[in-house]
N, C-alpha and C. Protein backbone atom coordinates (compact mmCIF):
# COMPACT_ATOMS: atom_id res chain seq x y z
N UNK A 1 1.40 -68.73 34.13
CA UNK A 1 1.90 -70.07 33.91
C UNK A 1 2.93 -70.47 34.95
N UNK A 2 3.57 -69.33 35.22
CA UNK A 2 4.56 -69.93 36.54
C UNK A 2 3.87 -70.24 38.20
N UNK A 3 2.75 -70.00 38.21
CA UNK A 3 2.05 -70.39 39.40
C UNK A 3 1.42 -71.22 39.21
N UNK A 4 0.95 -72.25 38.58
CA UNK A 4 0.14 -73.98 37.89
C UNK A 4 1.59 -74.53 37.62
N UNK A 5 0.81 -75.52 38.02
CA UNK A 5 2.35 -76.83 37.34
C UNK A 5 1.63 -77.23 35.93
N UNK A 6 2.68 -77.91 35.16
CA UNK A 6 1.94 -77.88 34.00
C UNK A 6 1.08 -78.43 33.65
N UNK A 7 0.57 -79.42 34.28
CA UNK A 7 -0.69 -80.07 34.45
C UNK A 7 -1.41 -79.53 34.96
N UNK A 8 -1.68 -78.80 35.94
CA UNK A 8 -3.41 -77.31 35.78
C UNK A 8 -3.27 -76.37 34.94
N UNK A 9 -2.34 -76.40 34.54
CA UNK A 9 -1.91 -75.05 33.30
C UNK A 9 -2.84 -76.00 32.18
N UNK A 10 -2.54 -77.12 31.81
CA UNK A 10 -2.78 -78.42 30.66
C UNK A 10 -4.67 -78.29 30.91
N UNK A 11 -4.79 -77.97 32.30
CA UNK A 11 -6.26 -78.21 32.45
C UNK A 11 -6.76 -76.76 32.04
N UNK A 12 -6.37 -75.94 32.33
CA UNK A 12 -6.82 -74.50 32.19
C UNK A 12 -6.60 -74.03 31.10
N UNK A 13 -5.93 -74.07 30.47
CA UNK A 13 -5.83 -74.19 28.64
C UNK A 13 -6.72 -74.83 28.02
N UNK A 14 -7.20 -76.18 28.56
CA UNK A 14 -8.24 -76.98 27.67
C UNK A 14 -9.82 -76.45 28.21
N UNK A 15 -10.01 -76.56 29.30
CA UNK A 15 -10.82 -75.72 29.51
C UNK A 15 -11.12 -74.38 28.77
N UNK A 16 -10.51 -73.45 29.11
CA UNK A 16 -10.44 -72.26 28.27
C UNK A 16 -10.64 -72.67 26.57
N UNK A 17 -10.03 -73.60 26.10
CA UNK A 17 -10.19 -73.63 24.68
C UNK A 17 -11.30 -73.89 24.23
N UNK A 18 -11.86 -75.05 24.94
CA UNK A 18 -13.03 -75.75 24.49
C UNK A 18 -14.02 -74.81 24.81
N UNK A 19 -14.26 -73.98 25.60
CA UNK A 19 -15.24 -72.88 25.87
C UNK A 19 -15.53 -71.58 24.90
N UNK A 20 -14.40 -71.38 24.63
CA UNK A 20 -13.91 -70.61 23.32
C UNK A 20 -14.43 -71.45 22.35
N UNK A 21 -14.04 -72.14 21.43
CA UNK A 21 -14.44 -73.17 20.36
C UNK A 21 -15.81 -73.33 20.28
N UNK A 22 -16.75 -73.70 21.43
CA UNK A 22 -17.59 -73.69 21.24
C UNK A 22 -18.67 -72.57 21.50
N UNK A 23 -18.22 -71.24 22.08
CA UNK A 23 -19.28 -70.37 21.57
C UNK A 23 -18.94 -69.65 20.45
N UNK A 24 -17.83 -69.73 19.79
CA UNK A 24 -17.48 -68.95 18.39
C UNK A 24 -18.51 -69.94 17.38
N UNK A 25 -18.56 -71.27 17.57
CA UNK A 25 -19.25 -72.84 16.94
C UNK A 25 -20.26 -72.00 16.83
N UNK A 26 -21.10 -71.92 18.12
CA UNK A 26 -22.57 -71.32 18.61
C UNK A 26 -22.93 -70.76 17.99
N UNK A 27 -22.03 -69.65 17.62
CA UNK A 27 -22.80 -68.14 17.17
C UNK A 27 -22.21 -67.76 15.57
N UNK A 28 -21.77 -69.12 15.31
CA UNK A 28 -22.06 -69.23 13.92
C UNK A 28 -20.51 -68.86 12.66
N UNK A 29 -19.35 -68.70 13.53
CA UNK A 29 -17.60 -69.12 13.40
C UNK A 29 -17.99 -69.98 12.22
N UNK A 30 -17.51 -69.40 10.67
CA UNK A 30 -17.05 -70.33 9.81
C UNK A 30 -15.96 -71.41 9.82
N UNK A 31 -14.88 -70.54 10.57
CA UNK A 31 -13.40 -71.12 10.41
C UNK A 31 -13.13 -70.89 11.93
N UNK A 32 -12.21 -71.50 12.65
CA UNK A 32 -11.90 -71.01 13.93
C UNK A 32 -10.13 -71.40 13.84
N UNK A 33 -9.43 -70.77 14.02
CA UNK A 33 -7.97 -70.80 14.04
C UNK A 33 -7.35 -70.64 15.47
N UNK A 34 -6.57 -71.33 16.32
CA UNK A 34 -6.06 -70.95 17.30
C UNK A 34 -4.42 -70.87 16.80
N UNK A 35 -4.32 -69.14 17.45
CA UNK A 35 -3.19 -68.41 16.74
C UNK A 35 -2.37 -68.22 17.84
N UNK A 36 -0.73 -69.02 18.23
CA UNK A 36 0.03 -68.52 19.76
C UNK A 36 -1.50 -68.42 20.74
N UNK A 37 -1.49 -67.41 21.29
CA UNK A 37 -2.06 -67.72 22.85
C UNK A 37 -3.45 -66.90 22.05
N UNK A 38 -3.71 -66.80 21.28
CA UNK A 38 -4.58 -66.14 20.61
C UNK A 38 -6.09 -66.81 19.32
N UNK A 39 -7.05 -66.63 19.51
CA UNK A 39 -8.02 -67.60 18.50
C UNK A 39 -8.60 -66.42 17.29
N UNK A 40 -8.44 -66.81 16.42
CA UNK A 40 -9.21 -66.04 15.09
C UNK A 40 -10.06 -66.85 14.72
N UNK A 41 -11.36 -66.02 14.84
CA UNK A 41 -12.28 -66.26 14.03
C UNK A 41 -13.07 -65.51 12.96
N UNK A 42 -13.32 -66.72 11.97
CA UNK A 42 -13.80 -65.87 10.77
C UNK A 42 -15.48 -66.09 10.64
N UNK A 43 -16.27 -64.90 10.55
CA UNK A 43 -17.83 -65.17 10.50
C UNK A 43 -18.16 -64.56 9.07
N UNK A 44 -18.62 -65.39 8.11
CA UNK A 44 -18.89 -64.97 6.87
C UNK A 44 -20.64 -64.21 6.77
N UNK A 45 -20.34 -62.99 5.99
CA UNK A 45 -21.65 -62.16 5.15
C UNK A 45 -22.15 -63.17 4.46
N UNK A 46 -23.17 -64.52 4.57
CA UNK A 46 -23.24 -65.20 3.61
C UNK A 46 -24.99 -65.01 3.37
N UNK A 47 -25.61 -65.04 2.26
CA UNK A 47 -26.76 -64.81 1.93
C UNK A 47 -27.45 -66.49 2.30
N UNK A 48 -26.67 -67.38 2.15
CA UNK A 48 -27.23 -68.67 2.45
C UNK A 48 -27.78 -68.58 4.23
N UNK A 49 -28.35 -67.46 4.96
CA UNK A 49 -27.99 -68.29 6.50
C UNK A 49 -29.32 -67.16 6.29
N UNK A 50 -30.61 -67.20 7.89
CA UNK A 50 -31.69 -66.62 7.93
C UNK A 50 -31.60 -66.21 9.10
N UNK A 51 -30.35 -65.99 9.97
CA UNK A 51 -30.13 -65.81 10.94
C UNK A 51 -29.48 -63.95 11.17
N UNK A 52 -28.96 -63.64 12.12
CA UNK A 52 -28.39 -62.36 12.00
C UNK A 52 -27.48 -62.52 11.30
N UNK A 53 -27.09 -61.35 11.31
CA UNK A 53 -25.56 -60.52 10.52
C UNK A 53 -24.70 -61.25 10.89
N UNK A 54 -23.79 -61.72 10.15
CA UNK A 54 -22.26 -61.47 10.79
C UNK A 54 -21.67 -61.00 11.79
N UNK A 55 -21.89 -59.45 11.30
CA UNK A 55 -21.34 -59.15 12.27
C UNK A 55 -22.01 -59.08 13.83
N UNK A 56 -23.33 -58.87 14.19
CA UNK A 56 -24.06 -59.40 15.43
C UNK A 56 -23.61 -60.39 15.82
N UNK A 57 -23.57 -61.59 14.75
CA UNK A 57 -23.10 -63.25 15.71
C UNK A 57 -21.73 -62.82 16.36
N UNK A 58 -20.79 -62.56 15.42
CA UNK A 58 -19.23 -62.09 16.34
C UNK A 58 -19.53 -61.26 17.21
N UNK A 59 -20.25 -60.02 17.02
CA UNK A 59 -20.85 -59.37 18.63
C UNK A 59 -20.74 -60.53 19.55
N UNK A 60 -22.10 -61.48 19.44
CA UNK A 60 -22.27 -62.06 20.72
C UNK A 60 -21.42 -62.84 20.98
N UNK A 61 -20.59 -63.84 19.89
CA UNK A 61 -19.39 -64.52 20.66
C UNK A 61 -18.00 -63.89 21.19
N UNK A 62 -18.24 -62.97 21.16
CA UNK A 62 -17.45 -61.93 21.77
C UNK A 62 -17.65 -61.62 23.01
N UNK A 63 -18.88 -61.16 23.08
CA UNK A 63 -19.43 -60.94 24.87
C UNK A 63 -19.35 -62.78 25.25
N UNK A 64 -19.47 -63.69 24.61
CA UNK A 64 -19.58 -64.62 24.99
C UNK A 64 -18.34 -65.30 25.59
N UNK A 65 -17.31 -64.67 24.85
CA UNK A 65 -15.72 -65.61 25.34
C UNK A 65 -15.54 -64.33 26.35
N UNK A 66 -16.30 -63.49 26.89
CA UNK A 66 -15.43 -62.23 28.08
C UNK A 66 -16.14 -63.38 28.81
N UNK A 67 -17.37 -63.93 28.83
CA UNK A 67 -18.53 -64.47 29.91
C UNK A 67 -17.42 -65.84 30.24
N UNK A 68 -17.11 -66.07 29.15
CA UNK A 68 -16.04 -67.51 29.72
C UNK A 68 -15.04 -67.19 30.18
N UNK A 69 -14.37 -65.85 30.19
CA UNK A 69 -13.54 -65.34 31.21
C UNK A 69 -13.56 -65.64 32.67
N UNK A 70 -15.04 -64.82 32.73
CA UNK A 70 -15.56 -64.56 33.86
C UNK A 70 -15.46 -66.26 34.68
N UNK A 71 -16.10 -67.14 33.64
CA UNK A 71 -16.40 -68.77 34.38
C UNK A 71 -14.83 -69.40 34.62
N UNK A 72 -13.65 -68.70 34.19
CA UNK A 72 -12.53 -69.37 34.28
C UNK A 72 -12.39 -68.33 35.76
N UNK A 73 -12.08 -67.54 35.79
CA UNK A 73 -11.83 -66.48 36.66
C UNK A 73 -12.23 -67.12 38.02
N UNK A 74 -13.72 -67.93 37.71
CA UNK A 74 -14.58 -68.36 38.96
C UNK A 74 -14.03 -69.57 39.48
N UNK A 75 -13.97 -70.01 37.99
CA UNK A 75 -13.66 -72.10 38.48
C UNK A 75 -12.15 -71.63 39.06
N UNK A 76 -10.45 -70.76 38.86
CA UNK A 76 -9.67 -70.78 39.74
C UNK A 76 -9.73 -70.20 40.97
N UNK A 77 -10.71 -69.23 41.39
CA UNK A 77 -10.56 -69.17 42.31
C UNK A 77 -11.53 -69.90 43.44
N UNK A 78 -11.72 -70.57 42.82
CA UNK A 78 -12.55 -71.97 43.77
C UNK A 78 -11.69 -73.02 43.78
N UNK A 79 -11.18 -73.68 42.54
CA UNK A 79 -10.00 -74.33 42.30
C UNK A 79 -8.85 -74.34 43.19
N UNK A 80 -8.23 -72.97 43.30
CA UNK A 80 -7.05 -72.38 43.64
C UNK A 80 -6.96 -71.65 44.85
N UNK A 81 -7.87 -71.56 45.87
CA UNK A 81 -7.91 -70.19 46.96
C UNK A 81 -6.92 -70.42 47.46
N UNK A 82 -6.42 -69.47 47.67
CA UNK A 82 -5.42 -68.48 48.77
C UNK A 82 -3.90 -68.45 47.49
N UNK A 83 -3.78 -69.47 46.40
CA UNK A 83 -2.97 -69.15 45.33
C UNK A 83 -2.21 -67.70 45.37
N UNK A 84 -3.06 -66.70 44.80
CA UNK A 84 -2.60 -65.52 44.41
C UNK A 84 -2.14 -65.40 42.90
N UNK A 85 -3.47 -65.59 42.21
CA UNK A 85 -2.98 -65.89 41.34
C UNK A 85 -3.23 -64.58 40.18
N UNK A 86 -2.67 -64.43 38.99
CA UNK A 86 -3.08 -63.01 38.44
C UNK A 86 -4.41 -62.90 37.61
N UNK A 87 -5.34 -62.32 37.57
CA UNK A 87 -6.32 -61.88 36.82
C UNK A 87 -6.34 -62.93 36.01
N UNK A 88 -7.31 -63.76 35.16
CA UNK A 88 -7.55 -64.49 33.71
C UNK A 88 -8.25 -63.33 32.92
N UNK A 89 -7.66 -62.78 32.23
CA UNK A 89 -7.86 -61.70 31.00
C UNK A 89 -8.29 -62.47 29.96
N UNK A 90 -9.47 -62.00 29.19
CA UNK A 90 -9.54 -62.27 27.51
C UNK A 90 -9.51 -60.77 26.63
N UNK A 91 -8.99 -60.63 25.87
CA UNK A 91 -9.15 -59.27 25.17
C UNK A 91 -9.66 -59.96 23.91
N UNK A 92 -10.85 -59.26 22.81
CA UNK A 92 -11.61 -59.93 21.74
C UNK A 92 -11.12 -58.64 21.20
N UNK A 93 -10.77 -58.40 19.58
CA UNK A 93 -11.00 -57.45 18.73
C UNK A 93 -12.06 -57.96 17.67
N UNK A 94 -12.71 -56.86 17.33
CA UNK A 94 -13.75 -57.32 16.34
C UNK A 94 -13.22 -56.34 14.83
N UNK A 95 -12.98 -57.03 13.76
CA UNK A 95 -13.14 -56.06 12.63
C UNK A 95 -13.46 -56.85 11.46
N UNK A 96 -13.94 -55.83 10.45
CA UNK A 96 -14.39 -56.94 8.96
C UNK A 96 -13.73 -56.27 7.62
N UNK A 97 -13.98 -57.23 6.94
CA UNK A 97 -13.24 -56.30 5.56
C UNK A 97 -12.48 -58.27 4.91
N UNK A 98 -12.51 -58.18 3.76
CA UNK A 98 -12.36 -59.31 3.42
C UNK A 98 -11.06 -60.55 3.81
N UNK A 99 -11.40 -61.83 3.79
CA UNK A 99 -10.35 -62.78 4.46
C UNK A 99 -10.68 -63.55 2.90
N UNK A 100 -9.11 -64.28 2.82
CA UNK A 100 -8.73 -65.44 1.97
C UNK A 100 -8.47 -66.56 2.91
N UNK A 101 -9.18 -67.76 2.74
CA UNK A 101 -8.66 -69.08 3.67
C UNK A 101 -7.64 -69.87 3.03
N UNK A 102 -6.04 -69.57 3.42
CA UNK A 102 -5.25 -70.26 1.91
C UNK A 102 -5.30 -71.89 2.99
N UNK A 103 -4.79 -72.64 2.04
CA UNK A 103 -4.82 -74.19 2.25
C UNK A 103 -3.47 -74.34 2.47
N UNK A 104 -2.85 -74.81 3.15
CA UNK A 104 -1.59 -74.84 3.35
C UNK A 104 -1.34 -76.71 3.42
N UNK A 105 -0.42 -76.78 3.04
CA UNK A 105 0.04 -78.63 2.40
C UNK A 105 1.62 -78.76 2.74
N UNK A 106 1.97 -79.40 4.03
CA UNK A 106 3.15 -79.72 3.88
C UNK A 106 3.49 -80.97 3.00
N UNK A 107 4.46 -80.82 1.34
CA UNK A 107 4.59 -81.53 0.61
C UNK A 107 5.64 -83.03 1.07
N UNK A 108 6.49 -82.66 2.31
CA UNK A 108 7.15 -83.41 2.65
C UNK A 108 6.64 -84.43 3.34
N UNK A 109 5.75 -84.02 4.54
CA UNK A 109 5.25 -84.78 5.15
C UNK A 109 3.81 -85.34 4.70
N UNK A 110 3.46 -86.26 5.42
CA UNK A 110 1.91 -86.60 5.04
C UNK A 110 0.67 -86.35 6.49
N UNK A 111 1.13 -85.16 6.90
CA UNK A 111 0.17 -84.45 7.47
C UNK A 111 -1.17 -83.69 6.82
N UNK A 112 -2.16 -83.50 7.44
CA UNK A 112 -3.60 -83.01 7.01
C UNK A 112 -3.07 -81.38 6.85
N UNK A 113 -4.00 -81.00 5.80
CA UNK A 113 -3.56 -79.60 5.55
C UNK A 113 -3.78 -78.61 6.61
N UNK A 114 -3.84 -77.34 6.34
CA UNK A 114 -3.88 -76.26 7.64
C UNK A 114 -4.55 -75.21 6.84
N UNK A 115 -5.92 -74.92 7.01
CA UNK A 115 -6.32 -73.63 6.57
C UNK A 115 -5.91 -72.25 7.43
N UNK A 116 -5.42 -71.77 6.89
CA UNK A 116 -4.75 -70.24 7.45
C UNK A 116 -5.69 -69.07 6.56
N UNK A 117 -6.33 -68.33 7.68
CA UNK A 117 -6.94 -67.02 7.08
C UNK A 117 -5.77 -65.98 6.81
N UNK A 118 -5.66 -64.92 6.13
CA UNK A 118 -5.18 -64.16 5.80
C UNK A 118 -5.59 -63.18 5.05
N UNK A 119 -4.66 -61.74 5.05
CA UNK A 119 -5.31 -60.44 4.45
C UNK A 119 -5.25 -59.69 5.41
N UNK A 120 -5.31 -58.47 5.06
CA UNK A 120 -5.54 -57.33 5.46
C UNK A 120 -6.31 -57.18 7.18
N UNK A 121 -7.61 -57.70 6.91
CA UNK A 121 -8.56 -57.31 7.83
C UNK A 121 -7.89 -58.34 9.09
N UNK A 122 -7.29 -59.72 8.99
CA UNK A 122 -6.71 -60.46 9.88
C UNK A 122 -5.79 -59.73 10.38
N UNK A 123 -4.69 -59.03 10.00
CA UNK A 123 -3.69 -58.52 10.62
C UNK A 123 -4.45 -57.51 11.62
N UNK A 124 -5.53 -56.66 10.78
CA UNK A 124 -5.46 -55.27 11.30
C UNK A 124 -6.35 -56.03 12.80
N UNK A 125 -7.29 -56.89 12.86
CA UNK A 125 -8.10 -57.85 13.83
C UNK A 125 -6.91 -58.20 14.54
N UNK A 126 -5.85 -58.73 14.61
CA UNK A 126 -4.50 -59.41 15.52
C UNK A 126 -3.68 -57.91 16.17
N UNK A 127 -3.86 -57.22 15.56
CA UNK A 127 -3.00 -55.36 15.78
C UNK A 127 -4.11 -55.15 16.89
N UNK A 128 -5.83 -55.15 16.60
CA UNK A 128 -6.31 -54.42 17.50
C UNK A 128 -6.34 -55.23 19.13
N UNK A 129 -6.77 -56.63 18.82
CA UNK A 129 -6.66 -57.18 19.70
C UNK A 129 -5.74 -57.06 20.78
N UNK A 130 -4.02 -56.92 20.42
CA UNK A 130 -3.14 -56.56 21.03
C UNK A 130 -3.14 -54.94 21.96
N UNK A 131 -4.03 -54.09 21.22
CA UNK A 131 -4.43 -52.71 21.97
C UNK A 131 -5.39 -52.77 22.37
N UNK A 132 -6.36 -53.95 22.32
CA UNK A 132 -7.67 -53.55 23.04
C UNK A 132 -6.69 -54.22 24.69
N UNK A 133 -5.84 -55.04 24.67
CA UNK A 133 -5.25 -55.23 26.05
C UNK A 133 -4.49 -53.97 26.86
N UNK A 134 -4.14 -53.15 26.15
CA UNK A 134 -3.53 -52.40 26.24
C UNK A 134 -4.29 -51.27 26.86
N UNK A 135 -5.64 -50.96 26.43
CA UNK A 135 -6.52 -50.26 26.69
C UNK A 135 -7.01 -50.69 28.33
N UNK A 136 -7.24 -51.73 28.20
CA UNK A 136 -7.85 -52.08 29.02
C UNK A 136 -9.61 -52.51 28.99
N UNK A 137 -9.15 -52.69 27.46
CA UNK A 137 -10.72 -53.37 27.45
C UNK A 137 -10.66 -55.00 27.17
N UNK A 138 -12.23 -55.03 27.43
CA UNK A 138 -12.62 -56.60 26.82
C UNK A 138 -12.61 -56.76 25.63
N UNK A 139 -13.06 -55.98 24.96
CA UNK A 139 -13.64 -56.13 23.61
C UNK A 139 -13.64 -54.82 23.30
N UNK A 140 -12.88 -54.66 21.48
CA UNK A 140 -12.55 -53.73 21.01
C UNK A 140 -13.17 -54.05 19.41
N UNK A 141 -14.29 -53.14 18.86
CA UNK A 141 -14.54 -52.93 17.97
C UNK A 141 -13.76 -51.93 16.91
N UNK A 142 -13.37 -52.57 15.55
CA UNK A 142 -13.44 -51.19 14.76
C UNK A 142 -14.55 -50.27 14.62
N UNK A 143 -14.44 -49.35 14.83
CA UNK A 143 -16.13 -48.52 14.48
C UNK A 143 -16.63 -48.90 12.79
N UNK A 144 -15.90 -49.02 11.89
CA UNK A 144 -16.26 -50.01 10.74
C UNK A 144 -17.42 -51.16 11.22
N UNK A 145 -16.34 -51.66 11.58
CA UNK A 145 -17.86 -53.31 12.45
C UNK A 145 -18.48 -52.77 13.04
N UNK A 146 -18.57 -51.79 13.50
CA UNK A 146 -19.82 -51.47 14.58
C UNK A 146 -20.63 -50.91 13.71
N UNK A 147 -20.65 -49.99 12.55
CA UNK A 147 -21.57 -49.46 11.67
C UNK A 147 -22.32 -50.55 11.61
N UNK A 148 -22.13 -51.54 11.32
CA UNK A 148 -23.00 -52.83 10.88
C UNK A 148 -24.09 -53.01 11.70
N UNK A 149 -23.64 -52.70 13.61
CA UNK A 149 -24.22 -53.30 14.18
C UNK A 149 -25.18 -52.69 15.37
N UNK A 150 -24.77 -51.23 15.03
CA UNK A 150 -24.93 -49.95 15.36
C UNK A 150 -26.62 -50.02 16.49
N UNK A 151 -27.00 -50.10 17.56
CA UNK A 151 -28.17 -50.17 17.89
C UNK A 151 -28.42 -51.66 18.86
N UNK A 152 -27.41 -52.84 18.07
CA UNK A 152 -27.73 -53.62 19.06
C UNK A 152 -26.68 -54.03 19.97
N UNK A 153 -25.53 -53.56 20.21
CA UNK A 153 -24.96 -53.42 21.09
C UNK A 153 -24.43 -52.00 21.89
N UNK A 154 -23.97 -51.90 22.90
CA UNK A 154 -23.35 -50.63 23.92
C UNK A 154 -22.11 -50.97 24.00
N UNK A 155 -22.18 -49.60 23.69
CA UNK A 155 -20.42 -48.95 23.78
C UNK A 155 -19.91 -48.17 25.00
N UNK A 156 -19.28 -48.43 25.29
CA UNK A 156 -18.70 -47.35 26.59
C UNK A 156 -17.16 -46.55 25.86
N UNK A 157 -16.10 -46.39 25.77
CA UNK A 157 -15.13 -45.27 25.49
C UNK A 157 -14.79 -45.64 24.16
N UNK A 158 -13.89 -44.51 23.27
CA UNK A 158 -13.90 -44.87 21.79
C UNK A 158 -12.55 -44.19 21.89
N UNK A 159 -11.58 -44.71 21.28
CA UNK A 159 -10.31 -43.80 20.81
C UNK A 159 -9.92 -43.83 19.21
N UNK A 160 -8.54 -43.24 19.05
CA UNK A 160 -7.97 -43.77 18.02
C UNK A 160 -6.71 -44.22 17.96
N UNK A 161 -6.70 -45.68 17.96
CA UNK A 161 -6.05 -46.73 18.06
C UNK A 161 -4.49 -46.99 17.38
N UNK A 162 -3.33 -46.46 17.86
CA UNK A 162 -2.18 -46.53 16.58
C UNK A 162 -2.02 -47.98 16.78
N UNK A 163 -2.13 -48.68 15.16
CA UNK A 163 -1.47 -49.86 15.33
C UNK A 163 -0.14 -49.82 14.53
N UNK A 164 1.06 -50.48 15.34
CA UNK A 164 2.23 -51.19 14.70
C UNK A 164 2.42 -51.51 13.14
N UNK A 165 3.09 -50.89 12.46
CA UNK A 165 3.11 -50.99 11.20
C UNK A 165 2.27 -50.27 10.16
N UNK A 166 1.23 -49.41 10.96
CA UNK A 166 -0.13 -48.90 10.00
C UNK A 166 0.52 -47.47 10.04
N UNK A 167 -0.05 -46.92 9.25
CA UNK A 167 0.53 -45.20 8.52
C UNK A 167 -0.97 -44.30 9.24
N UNK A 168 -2.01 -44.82 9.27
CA UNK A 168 -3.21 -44.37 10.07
C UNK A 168 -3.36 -45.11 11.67
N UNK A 169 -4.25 -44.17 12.46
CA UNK A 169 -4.76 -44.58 13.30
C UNK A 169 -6.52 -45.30 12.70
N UNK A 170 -6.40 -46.83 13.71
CA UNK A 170 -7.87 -47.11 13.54
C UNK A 170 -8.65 -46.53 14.42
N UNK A 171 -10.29 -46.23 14.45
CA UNK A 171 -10.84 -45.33 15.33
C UNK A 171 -11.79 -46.86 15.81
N UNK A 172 -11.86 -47.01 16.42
CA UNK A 172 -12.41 -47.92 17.41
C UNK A 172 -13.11 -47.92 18.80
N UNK A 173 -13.61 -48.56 19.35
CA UNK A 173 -14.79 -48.84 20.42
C UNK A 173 -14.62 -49.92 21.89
N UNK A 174 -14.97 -49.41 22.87
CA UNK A 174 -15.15 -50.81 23.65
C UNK A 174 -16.49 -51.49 23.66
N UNK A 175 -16.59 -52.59 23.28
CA UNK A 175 -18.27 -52.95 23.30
C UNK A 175 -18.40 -53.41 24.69
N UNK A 176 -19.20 -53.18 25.04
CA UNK A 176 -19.58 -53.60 26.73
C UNK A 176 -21.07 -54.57 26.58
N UNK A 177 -21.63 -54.63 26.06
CA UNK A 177 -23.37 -55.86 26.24
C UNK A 177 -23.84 -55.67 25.33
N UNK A 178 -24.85 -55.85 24.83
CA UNK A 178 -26.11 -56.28 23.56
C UNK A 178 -26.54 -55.03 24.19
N UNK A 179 -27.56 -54.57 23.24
CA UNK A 179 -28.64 -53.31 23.49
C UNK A 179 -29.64 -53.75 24.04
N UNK A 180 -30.37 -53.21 25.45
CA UNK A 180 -31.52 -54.11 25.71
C UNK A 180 -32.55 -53.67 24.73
């Protein structure tokens, strides 16, 4: 942010968002939350849909927001040459296990409400995300979510993950592509 003035920063944020937004949309994002510099999305187990899993669709919008990495990565340095500017990183965590969407109502004001996911599986999804950067990956599966999905995507290294505040380590994955 200190190398854009805030108006290509204003452009590169919206860019980036709207690219995000709409392949989480794509691949089938019940809820989409943009959290600080961070987006949660929630993909529901729902018996109403004839499409894949859950957890597959978050697979692919997962490889899908690294791919919009990649197109931001491209458009600044076409944008921007000779800049010097640092890496555009996305880190995705993937995990499942149940979410509550509470409704949130400011009573004072007469603003539109705010659905906020929450629970368990959100935190431990916001914990991994923060170590899949850390790792140095794109995309960090719990091996939980990956049981689900086991066959149609590739994995490259697996650790076990201490997150902040947890009494266990999570054991987790880097997903690298779809299975051909």
């Amino acid at each position: 942010s200190e190398k854009l003035s805030s108006q290509e920063l204003a452009e590169l944020v919206k860019r980036f968002y709207g690219s995000a937004g709409d392949t989480v949309y794509l691949f089938g994002a019940r809820h989409m939350q943009f959290v600080g510099e961070g987006l949660l999305a929630v993909f529901v187990d729902a018996t109403d849909t004839r499409s894949v899993s859950h957890g597959l669709r978050a697979a692919r919008a997962a490889l899908g927001l690294a791919d919009a990495a990649r197109g931001i990565r491209q458009y600044l340095a076409s944008q921007y040459p000779g800049r010097n500017l640092p890496r555009f990183e996305v880190n995705v965590a993937l995990h499942n296990g149940p979410v509550t969407l509470a409704r949130l109502q400011d009573p004072l004001h007469d603003a539109a409400a705010q659905i906020l996911p929450v629970g368990d599986a959100v935190t431990t999804t916001m914990l991994l995300q923060k170590q899949a950067h850390q790792l140095g990956w794109s995309i960090a599966a719990s091996v939980s979510t990956l049981r689900g999905i086991t066959g149609a995507v590739q994995i490259d290294r697996r650790a076990l993950v201490s997150l902040p505040g947890r009494s266990a380590a999570l054991d987790a994955v880097e997903m690298v592509a779809l299975a051909l």
